[in-house]
PDB file of N, CA and C in Angstrom:
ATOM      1  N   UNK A   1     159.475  79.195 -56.191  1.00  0.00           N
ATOM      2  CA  UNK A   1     159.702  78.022 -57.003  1.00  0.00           C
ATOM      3  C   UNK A   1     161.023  78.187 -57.744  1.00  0.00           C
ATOM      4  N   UNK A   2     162.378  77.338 -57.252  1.00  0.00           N
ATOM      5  CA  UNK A   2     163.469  77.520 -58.054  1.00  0.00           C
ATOM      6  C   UNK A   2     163.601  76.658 -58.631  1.00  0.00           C
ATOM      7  N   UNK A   3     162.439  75.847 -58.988  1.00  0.00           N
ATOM      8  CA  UNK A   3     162.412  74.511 -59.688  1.00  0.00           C
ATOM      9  C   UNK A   3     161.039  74.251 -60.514  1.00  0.00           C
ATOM     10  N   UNK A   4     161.440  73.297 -61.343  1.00  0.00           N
ATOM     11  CA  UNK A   4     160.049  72.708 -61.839  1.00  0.00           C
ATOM     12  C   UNK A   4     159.052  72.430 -61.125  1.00  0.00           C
ATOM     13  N   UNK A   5     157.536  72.677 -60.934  1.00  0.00           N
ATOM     14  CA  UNK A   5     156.835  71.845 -60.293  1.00  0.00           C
ATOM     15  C   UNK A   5     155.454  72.022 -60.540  1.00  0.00           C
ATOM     16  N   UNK A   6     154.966  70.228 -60.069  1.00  0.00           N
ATOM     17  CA  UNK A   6     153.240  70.808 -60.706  1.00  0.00           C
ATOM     18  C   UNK A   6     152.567  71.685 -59.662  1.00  0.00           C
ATOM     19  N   UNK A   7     152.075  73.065 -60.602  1.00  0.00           N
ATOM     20  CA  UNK A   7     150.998  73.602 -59.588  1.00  0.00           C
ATOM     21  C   UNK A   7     149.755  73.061 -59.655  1.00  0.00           C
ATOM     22  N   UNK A   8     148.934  72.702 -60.195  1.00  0.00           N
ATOM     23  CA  UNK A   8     147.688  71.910 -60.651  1.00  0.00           C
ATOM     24  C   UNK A   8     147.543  71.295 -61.728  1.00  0.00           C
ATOM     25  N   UNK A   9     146.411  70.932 -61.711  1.00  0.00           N
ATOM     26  CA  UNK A   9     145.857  69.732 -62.728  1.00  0.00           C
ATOM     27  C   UNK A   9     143.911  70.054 -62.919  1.00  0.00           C
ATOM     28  N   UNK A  10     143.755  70.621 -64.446  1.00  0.00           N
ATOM     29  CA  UNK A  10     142.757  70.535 -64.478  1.00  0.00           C
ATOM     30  C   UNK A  10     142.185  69.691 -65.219  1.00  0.00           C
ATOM     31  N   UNK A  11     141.187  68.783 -65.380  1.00  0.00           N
ATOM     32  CA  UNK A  11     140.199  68.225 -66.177  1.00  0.00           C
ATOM     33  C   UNK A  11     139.279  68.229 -66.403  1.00  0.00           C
ATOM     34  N   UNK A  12     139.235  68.536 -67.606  1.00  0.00           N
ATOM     35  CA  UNK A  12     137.478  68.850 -68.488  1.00  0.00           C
ATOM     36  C   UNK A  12     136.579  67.876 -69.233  1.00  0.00           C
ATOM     37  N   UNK A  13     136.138  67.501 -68.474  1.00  0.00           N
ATOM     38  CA  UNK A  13     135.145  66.041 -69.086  1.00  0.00           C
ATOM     39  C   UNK A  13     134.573  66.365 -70.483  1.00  0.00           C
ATOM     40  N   UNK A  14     133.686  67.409 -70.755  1.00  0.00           N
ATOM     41  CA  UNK A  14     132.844  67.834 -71.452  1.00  0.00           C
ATOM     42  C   UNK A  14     133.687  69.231 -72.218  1.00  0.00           C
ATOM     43  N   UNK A  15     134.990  69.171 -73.174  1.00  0.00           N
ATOM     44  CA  UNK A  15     135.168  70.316 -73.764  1.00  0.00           C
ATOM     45  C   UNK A  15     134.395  71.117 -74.265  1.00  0.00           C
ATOM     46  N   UNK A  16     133.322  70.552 -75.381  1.00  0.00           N
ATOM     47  CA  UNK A  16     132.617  70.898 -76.022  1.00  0.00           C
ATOM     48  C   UNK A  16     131.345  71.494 -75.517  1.00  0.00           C
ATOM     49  N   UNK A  17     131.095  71.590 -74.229  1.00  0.00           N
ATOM     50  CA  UNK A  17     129.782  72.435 -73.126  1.00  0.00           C
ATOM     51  C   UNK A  17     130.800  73.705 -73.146  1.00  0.00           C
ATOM     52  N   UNK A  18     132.401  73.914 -72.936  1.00  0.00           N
ATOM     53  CA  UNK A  18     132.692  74.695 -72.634  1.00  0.00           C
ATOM     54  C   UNK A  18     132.870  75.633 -73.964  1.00  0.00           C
ATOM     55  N   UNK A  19     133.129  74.923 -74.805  1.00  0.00           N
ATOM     56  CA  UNK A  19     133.614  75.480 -76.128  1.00  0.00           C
ATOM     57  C   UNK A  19     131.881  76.436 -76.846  1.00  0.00           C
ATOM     58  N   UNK A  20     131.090  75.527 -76.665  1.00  0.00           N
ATOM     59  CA  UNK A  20     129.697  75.928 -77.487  1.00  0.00           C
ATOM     60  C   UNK A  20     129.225  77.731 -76.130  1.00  0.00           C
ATOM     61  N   UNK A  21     129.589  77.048 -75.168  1.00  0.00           N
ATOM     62  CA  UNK A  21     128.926  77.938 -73.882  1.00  0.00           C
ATOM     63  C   UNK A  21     129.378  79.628 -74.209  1.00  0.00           C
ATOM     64  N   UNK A  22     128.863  80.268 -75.140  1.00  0.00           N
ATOM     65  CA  UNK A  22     128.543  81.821 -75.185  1.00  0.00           C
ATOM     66  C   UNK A  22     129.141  82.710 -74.178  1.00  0.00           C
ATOM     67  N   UNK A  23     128.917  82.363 -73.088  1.00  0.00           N
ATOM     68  CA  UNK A  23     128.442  83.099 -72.103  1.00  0.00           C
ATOM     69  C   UNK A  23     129.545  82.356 -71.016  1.00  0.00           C
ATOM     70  N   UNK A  24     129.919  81.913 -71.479  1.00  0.00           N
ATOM     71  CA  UNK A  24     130.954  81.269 -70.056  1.00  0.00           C
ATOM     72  C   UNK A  24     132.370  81.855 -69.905  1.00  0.00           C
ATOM     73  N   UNK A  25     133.137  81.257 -68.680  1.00  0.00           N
ATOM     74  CA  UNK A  25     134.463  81.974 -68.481  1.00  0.00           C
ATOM     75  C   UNK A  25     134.771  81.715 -69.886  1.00  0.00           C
ATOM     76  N   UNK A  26     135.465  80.854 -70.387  1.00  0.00           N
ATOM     77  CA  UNK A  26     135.928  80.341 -71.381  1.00  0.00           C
ATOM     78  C   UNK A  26     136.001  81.263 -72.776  1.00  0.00           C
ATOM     79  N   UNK A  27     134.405  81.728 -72.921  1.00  0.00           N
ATOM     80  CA  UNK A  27     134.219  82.069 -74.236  1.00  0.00           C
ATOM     81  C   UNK A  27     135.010  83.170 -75.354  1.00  0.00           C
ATOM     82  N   UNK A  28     135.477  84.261 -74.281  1.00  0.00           N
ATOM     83  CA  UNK A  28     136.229  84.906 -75.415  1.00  0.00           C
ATOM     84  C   UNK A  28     137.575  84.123 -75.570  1.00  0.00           C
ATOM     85  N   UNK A  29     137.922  82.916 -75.144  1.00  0.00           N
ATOM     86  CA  UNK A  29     139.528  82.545 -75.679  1.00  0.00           C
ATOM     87  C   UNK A  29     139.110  81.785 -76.627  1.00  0.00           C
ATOM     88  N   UNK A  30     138.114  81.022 -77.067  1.00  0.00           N
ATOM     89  CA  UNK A  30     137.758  80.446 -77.573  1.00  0.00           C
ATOM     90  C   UNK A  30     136.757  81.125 -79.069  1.00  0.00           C
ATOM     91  N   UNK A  31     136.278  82.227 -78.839  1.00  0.00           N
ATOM     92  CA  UNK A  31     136.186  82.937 -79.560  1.00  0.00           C
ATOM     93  C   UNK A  31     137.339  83.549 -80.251  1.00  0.00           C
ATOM     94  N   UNK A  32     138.250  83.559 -79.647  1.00  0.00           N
ATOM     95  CA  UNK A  32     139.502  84.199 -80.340  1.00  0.00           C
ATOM     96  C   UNK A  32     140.341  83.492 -81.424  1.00  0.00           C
ATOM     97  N   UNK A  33     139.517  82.357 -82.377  1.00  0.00           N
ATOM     98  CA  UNK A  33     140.303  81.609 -83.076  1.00  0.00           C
ATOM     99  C   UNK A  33     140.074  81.807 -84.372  1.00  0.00           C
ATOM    100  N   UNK A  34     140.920  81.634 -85.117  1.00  0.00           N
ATOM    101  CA  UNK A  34     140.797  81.364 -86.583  1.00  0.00           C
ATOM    102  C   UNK A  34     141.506  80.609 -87.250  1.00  0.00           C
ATOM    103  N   UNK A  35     140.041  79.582 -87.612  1.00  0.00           N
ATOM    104  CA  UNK A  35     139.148  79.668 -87.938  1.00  0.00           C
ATOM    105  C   UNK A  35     138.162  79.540 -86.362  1.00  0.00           C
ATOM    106  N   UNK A  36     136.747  80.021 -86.706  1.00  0.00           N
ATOM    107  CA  UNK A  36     135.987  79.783 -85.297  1.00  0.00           C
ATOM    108  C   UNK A  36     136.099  78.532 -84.886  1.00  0.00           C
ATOM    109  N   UNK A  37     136.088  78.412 -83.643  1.00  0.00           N
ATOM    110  CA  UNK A  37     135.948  76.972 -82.871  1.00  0.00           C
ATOM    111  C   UNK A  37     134.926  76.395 -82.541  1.00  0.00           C
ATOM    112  N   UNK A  38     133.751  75.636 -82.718  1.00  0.00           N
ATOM    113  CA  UNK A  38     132.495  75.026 -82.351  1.00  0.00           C
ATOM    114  C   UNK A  38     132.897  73.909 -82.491  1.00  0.00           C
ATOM    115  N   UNK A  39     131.964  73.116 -81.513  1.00  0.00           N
ATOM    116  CA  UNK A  39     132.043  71.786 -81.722  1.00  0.00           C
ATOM    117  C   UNK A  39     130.598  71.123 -82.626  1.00  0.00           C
ATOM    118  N   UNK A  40     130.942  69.979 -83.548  1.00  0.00           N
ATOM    119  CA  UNK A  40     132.485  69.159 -83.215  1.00  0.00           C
ATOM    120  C   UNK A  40     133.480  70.142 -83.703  1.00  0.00           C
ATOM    121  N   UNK A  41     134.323  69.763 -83.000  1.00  0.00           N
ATOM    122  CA  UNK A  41     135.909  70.101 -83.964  1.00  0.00           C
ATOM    123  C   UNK A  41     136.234  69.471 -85.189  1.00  0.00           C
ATOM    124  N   UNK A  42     136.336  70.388 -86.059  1.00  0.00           N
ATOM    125  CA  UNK A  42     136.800  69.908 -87.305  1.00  0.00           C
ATOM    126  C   UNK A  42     138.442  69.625 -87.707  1.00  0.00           C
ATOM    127  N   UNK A  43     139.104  69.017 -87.955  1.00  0.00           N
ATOM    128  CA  UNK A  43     140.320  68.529 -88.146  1.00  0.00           C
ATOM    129  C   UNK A  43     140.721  69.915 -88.620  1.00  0.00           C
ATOM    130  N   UNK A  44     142.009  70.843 -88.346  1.00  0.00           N
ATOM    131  CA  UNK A  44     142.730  71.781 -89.230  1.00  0.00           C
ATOM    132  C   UNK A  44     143.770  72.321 -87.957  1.00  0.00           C
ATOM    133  N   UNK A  45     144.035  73.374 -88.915  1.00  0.00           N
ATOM    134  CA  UNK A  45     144.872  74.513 -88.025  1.00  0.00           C
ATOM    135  C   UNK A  45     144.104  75.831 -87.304  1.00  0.00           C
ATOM    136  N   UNK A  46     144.447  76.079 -86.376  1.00  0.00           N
ATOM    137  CA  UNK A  46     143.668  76.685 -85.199  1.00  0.00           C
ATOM    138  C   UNK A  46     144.495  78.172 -84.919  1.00  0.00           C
ATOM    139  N   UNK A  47     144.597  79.199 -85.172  1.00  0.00           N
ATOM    140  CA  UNK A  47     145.403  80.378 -84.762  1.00  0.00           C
ATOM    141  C   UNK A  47     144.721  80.704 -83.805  1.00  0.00           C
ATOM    142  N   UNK A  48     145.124  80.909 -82.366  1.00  0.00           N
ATOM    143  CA  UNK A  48     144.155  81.964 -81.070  1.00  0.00           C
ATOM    144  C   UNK A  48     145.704  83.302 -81.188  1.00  0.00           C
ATOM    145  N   UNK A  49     144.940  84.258 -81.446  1.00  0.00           N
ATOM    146  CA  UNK A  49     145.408  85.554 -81.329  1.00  0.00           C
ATOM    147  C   UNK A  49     144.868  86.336 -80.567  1.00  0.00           C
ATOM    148  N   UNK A  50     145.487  87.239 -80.208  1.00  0.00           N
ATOM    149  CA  UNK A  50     145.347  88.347 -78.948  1.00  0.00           C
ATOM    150  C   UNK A  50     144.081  87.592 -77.918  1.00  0.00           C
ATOM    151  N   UNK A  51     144.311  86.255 -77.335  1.00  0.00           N
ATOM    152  CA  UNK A  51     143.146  85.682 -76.907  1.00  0.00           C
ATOM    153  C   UNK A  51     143.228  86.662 -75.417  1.00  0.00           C
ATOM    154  N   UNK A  52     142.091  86.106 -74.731  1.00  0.00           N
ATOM    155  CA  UNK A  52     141.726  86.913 -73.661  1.00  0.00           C
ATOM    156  C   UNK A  52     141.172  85.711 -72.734  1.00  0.00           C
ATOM    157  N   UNK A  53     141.838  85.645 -71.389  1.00  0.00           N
ATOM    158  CA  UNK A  53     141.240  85.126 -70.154  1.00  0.00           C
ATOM    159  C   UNK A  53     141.153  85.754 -69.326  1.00  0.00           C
ATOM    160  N   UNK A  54     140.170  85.730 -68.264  1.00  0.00           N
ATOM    161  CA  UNK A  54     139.712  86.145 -67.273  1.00  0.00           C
ATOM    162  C   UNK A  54     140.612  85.770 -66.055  1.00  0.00           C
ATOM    163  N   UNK A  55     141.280  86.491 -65.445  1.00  0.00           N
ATOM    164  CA  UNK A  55     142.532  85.788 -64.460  1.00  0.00           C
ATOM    165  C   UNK A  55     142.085  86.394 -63.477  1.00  0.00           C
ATOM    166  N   UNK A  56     141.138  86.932 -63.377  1.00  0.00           N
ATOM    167  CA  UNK A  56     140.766  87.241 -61.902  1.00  0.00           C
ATOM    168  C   UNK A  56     140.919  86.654 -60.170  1.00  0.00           C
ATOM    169  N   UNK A  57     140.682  85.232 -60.471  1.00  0.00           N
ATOM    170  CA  UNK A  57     140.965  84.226 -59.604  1.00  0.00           C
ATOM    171  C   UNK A  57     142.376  84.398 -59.080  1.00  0.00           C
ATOM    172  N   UNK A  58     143.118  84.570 -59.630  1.00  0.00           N
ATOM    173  CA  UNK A  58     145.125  84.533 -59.743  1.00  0.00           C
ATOM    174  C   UNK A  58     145.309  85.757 -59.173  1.00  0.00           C
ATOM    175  N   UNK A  59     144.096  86.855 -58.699  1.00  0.00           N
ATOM    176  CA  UNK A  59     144.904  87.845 -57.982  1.00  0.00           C
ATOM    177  C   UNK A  59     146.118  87.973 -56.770  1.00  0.00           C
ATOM    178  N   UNK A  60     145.765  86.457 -56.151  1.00  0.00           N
ATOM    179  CA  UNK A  60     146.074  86.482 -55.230  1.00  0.00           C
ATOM    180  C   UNK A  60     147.416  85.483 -55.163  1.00  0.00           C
ATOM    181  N   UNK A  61     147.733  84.635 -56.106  1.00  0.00           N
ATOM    182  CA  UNK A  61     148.974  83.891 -56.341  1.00  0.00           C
ATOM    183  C   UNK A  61     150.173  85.102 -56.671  1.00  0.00           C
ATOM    184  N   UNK A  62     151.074  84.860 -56.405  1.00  0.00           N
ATOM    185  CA  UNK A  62     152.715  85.425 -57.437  1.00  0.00           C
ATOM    186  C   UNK A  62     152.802  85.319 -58.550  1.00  0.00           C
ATOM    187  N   UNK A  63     152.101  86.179 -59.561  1.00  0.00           N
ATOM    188  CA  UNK A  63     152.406  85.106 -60.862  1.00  0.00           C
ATOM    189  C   UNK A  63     153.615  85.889 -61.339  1.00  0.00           C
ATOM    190  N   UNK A  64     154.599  87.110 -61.279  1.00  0.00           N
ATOM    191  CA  UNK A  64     154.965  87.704 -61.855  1.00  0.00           C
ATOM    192  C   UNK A  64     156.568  87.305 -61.397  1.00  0.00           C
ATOM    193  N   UNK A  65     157.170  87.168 -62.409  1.00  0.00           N
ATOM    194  CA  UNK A  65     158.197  86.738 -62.066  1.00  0.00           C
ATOM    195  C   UNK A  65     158.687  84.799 -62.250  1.00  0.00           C
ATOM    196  N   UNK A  66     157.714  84.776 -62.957  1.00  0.00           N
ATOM    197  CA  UNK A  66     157.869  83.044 -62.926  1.00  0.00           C
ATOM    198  C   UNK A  66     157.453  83.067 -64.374  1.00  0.00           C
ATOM    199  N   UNK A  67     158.005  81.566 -65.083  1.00  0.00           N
ATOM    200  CA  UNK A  67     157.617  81.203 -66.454  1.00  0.00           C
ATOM    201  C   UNK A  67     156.606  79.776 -66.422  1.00  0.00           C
ATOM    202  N   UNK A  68     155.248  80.082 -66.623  1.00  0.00           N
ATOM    203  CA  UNK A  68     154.377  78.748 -66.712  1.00  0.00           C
ATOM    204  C   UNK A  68     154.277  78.036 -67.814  1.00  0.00           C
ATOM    205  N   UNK A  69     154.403  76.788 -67.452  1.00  0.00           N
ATOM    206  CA  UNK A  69     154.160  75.704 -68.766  1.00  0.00           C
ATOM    207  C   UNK A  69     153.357  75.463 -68.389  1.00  0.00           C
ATOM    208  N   UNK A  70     152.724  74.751 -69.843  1.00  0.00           N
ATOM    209  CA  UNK A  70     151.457  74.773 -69.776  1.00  0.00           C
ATOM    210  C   UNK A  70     151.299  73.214 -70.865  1.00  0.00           C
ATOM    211  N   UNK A  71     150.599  72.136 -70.478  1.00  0.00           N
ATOM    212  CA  UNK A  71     150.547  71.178 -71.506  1.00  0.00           C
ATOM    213  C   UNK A  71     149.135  71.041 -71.733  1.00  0.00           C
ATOM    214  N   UNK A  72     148.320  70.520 -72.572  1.00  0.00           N
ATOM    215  CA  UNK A  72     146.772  70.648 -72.780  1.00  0.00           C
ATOM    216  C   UNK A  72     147.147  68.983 -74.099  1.00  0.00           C
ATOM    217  N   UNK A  73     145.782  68.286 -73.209  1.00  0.00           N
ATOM    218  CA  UNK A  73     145.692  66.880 -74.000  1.00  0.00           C
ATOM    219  C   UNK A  73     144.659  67.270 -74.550  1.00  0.00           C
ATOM    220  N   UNK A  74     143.855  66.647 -75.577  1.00  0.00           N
ATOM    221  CA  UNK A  74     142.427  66.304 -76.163  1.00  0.00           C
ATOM    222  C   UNK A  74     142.444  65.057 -76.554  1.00  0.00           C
ATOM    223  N   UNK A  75     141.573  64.210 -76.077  1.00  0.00           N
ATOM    224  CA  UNK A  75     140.822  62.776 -76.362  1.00  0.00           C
ATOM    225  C   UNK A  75     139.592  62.427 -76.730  1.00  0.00           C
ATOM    226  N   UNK A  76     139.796  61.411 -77.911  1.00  0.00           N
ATOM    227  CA  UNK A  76     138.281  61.353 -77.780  1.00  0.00           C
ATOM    228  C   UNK A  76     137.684  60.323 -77.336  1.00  0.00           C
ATOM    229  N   UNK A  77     136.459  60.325 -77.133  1.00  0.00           N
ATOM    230  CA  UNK A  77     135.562  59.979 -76.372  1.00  0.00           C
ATOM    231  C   UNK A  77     135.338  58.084 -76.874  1.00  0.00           C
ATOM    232  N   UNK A  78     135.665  58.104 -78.494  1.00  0.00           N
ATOM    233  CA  UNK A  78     135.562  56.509 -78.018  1.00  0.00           C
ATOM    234  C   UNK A  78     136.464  55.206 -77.385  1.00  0.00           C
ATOM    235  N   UNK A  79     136.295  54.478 -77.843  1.00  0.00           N
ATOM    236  CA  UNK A  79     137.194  53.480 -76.788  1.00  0.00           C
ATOM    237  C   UNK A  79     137.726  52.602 -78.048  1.00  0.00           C
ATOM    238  N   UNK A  80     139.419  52.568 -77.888  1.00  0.00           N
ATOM    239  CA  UNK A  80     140.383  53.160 -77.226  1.00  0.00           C
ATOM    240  C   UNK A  80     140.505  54.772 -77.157  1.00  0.00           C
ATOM    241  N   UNK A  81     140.736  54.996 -76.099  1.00  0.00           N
ATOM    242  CA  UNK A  81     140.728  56.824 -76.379  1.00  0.00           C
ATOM    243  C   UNK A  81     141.579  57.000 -77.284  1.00  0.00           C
ATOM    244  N   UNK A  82     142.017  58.354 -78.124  1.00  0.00           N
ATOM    245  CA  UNK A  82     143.264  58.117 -78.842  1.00  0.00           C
ATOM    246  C   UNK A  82     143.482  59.569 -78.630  1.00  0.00           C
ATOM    247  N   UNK A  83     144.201  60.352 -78.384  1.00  0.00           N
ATOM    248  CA  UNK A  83     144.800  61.733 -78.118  1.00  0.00           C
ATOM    249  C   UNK A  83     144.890  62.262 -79.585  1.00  0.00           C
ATOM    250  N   UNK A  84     143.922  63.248 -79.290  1.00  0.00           N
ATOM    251  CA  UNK A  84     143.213  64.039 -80.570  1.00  0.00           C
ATOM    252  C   UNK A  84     144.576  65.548 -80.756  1.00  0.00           C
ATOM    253  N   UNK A  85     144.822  65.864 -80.198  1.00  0.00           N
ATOM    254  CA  UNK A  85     145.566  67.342 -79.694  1.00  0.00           C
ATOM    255  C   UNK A  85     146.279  66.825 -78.462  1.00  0.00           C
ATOM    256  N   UNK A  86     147.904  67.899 -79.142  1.00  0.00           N
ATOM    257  CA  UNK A  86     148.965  67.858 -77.882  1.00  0.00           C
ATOM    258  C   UNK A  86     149.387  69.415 -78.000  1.00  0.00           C
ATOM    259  N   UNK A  87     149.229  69.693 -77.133  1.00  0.00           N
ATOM    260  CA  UNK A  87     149.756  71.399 -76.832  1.00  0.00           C
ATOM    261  C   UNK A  87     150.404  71.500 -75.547  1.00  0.00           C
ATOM    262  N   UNK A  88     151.927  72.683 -76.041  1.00  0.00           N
ATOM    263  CA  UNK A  88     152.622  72.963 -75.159  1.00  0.00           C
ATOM    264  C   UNK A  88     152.679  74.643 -75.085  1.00  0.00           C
ATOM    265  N   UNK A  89     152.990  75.121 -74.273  1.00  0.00           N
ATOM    266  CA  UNK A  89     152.633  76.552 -73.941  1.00  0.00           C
ATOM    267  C   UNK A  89     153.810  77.281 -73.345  1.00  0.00           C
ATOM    268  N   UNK A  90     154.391  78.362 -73.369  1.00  0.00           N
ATOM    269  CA  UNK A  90     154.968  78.824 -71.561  1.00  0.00           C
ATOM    270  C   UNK A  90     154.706  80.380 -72.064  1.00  0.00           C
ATOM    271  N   UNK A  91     154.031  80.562 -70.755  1.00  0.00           N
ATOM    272  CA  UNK A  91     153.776  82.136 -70.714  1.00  0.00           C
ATOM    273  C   UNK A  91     154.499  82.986 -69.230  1.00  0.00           C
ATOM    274  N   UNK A  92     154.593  83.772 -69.558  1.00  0.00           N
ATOM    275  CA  UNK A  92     154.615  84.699 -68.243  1.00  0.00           C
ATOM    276  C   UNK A  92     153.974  85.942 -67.998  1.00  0.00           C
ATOM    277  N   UNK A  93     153.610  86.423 -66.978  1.00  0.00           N
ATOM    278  CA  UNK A  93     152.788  87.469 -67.034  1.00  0.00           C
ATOM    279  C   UNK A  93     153.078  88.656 -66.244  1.00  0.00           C
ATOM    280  N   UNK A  94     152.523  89.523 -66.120  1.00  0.00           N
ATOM    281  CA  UNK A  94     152.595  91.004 -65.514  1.00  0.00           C
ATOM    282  C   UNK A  94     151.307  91.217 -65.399  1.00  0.00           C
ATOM    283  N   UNK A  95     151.381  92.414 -64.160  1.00  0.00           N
ATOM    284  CA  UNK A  95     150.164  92.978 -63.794  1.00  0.00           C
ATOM    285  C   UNK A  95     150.057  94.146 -64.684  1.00  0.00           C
ATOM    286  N   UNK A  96     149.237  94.333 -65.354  1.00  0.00           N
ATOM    287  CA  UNK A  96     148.985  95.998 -65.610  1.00  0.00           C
ATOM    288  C   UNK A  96     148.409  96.697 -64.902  1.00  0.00           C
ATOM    289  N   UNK A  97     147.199  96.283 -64.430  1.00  0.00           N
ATOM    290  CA  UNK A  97     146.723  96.952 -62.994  1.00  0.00           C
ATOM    291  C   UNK A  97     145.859  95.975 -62.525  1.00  0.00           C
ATOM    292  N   UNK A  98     145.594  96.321 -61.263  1.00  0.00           N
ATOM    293  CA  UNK A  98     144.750  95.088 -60.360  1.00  0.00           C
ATOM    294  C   UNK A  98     143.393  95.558 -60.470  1.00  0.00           C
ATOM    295  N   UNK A  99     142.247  95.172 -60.075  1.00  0.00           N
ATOM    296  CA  UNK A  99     141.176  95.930 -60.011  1.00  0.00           C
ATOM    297  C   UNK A  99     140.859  95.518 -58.536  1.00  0.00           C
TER     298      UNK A  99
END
């Protein structure tokens, strides 16, 4: 990639199954906030530090050597929707070791 481009597109109908869910991929990044994150979401400021995802899936892409952006919407649910949260991101990564 010597250019911009979309690699995917995810959408999450139900944040809040993922956010409450203990036990799911999700949970320690979401655990990683302060203040804690449960839903509902309460209006404030959100710090995720030293968060943690599970990238297991990505063994098999290139990720090293490239810079990902990353944009994340939140809407809510009544009508008109109105965009609750706008987040922009860019990470890059390294292997430390594979398993």
């Amino acid at each position: 990639m010597k250019t911009c481009e979309q690699f995917n597109k995810v959408t999450l109908s139900d944040i809040c199954r993922h956010i409450n869910n203990e036990k799911g991929r999700w949970a320690p990044f979401f655990k990683s906030t302060d203040p804690d994150l449960s839903c509902p979401i309460k209006p404030g400021v959100y710090r995720f530090e030293h968060s943690i995802l599970d990238l297991t899936f990505f063994t098999n892409f290139p990720m090293e050597g490239y810079r990902w952006l990353t944009y994340l919407k939140l809407y809510s649910k009544s009508k008109p929707k109105r965009e609750l949260l706008c987040l922009t991101s860019q990470s890059s990564m390294r292997w430390v070791r594979k398993i």
